[in-house]
N, C-alpha and C. Protein backbone atom coordinates (compact mmCIF):
# COMPACT_ATOMS: atom_id res chain seq x y z
N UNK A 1 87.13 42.61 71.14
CA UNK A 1 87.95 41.56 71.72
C UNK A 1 89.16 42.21 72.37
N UNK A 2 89.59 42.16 73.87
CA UNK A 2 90.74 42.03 74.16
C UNK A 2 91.52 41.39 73.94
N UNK A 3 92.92 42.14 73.42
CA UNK A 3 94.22 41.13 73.29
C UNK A 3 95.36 41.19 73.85
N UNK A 4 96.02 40.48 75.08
CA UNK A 4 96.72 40.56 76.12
C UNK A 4 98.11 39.65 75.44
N UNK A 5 99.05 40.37 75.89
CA UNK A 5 100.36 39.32 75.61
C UNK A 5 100.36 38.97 77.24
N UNK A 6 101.05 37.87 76.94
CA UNK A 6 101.58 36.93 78.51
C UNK A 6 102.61 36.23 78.66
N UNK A 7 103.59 36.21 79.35
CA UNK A 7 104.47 35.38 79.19
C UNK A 7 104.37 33.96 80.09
N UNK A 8 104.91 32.63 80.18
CA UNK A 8 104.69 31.76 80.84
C UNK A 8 104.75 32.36 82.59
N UNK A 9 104.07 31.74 83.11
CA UNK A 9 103.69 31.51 84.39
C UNK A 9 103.05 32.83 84.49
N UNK A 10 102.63 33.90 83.55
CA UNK A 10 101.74 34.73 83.94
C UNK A 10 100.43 34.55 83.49
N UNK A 11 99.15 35.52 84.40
CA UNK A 11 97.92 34.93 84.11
C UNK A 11 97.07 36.10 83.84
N UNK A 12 96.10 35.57 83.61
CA UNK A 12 95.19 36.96 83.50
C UNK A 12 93.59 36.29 84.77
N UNK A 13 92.49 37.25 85.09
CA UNK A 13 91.76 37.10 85.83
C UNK A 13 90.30 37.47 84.79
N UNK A 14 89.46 36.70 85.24
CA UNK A 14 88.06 36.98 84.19
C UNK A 14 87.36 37.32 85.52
N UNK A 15 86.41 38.23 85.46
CA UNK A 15 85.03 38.20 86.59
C UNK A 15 85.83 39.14 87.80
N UNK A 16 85.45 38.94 88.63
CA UNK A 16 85.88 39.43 90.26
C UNK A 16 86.83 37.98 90.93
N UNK A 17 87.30 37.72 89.85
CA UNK A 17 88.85 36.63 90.18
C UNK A 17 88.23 34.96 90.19
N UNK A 18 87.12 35.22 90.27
CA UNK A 18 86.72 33.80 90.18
C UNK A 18 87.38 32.56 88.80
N UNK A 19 87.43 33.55 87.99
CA UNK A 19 88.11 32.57 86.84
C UNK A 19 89.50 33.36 86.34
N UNK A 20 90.72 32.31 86.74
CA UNK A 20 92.05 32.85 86.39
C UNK A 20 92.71 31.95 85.64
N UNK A 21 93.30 32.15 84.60
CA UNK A 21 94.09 31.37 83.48
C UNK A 21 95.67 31.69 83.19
N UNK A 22 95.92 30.50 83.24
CA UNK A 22 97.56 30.78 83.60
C UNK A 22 98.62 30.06 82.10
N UNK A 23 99.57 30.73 81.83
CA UNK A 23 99.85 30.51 80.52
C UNK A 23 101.27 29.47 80.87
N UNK A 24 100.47 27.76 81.09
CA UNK A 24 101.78 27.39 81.54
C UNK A 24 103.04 27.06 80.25
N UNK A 25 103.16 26.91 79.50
CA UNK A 25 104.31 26.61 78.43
C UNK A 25 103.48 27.20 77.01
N UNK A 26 104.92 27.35 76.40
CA UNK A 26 104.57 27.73 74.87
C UNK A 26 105.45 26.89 73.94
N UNK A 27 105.53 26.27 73.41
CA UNK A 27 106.18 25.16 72.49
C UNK A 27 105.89 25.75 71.04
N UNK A 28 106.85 25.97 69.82
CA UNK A 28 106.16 26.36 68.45
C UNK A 28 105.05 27.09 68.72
N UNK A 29 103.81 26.88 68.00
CA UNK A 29 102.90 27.30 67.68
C UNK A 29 101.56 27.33 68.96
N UNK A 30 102.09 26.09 70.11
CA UNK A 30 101.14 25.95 70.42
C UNK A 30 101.23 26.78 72.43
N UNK A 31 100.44 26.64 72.71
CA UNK A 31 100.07 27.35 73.94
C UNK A 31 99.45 26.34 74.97
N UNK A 32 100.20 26.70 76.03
CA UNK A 32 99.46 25.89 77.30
C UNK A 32 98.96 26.28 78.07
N UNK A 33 97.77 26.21 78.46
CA UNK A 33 96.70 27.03 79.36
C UNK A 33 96.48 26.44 80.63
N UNK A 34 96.64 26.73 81.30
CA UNK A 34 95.54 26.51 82.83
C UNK A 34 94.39 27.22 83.22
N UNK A 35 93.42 26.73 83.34
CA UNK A 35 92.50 27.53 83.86
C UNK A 35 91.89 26.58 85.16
N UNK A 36 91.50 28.02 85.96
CA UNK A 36 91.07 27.72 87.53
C UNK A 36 89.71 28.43 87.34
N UNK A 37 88.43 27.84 87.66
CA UNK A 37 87.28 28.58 87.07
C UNK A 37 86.61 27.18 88.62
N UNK A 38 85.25 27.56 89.02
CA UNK A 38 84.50 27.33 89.73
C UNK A 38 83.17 26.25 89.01
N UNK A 39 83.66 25.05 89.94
CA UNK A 39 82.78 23.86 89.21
C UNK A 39 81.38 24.29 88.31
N UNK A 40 80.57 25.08 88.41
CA UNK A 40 79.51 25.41 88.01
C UNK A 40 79.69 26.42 86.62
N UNK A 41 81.01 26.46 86.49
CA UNK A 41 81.25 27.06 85.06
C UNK A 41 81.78 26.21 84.49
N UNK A 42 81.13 26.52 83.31
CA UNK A 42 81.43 25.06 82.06
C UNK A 42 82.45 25.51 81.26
N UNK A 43 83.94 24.76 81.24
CA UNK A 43 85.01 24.87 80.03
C UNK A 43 85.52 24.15 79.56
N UNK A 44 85.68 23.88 77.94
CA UNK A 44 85.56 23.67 76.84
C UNK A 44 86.40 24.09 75.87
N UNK A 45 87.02 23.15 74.93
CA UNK A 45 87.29 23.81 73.68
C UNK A 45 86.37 24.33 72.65
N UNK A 46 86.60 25.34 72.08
CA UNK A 46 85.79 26.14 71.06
C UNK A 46 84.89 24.98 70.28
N UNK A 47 85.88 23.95 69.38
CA UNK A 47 85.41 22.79 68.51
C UNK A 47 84.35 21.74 69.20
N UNK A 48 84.68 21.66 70.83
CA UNK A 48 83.93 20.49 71.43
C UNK A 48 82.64 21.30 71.67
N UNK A 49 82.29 22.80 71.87
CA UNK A 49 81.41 23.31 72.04
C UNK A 49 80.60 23.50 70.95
N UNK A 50 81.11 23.50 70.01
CA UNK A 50 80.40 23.63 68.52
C UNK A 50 79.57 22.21 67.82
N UNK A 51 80.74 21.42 68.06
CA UNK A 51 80.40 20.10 68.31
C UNK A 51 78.81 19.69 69.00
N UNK A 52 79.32 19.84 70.02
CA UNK A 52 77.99 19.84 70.77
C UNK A 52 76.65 20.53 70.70
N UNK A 53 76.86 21.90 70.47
CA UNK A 53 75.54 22.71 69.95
C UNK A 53 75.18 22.26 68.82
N UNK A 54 75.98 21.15 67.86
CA UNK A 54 75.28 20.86 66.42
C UNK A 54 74.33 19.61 66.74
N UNK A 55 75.22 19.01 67.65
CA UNK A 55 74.76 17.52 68.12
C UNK A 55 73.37 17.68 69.00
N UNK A 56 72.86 18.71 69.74
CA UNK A 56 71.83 19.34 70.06
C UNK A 56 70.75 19.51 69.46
N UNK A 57 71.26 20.44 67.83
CA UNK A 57 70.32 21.29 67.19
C UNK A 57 69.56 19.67 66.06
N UNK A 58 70.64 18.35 66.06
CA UNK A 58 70.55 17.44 65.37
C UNK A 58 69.31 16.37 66.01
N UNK A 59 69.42 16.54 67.32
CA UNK A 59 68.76 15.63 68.37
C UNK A 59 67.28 16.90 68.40
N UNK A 60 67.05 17.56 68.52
CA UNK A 60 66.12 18.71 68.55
C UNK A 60 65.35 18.49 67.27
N UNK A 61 65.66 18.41 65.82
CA UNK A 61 65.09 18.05 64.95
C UNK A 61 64.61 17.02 64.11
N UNK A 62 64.95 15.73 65.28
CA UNK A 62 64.26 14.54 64.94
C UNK A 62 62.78 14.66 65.19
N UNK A 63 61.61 14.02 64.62
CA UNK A 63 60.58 14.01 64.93
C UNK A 63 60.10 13.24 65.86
N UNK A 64 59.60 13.32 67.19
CA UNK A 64 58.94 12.57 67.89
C UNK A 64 58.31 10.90 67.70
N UNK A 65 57.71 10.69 66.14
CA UNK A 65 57.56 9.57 65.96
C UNK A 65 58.69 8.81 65.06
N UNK A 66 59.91 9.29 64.86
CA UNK A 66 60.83 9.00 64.90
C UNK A 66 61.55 8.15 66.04
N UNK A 67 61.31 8.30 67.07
CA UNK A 67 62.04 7.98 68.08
C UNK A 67 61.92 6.62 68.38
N UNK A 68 60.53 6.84 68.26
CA UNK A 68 59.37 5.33 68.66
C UNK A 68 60.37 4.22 67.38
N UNK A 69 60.74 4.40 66.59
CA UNK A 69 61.54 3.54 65.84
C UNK A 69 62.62 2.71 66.29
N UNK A 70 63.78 3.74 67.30
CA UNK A 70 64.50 3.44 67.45
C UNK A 70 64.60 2.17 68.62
N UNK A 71 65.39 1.06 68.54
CA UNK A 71 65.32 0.41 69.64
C UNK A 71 66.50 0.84 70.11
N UNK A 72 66.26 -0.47 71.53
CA UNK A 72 67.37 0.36 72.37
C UNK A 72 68.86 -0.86 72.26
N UNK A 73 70.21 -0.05 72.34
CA UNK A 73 71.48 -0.25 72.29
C UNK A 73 71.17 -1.85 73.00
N UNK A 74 70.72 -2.28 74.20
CA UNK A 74 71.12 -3.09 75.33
C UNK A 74 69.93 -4.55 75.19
N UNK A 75 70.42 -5.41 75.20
CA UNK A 75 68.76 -6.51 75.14
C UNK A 75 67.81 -6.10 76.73
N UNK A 76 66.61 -6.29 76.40
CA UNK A 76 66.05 -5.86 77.71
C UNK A 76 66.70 -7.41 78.38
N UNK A 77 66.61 -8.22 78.47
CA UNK A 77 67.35 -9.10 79.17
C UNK A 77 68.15 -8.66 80.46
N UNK A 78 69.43 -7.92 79.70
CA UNK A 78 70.11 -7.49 80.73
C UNK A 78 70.18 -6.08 81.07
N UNK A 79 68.50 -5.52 81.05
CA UNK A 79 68.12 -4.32 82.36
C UNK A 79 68.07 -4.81 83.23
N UNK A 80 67.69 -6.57 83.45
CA UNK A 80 66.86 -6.86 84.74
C UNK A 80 68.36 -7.02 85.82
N UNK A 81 67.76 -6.75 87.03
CA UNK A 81 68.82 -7.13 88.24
C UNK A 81 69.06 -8.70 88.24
N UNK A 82 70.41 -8.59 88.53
CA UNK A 82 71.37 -9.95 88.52
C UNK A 82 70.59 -10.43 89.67
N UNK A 83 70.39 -12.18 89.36
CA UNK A 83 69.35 -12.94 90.09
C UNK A 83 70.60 -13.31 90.84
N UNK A 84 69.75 -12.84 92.46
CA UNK A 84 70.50 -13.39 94.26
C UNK A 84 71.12 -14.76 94.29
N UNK A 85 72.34 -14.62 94.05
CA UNK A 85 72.78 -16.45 94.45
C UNK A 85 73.29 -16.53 95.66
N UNK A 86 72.35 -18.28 96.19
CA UNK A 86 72.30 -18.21 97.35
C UNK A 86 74.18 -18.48 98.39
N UNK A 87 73.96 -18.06 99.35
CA UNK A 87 75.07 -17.86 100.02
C UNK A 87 75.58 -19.07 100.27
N UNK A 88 77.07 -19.60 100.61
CA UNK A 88 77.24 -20.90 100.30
C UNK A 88 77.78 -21.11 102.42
N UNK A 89 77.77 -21.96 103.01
CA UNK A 89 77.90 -21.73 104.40
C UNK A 89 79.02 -21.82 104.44
């Protein structure tokens, strides 16, 4: 692991500059980050990513005829398209 000190408004660069993070305030304990990274890179807090890979590995190990159980959130009722009311002159 690299470990860089920084002071506010300085940044560091990941890659060939494509992803740069900028250390905007430090308050107590906590740290303020900016990051400038390119739509097609995904960022995240550590917890929401962990989060998510559990919520994955949870959905991955349901069984197939499991599923068939579940109904769905919405009444089929209102999948159907809102019925055309006619135009008034």
């Amino acid at each position: 692991m690299l470990v860089l000190s920084r002071k506010i408004d300085e940044s560091l660069i990941i890659g060939n500059g494509e992803i740069r993070i900028v250390v905007l305030g430090i308050q107590g304990d906590q740290v303020k980050l900016g990051i400038d990274a390119p739509r097609h890179i995904t960022v995240m807090r550590e917890e929401l990513f962990e989060a998510q890979q559990h919520n994955q590995m949870a959905a991955i190990s349901v069984p197939p005829q499991e599923l068939d159980n579940l109904k769905p959130s919405t009444p089929k009722a209102s999948l159907r398209p809102p019925e055309k009311k006619p135009k008034s002159p």
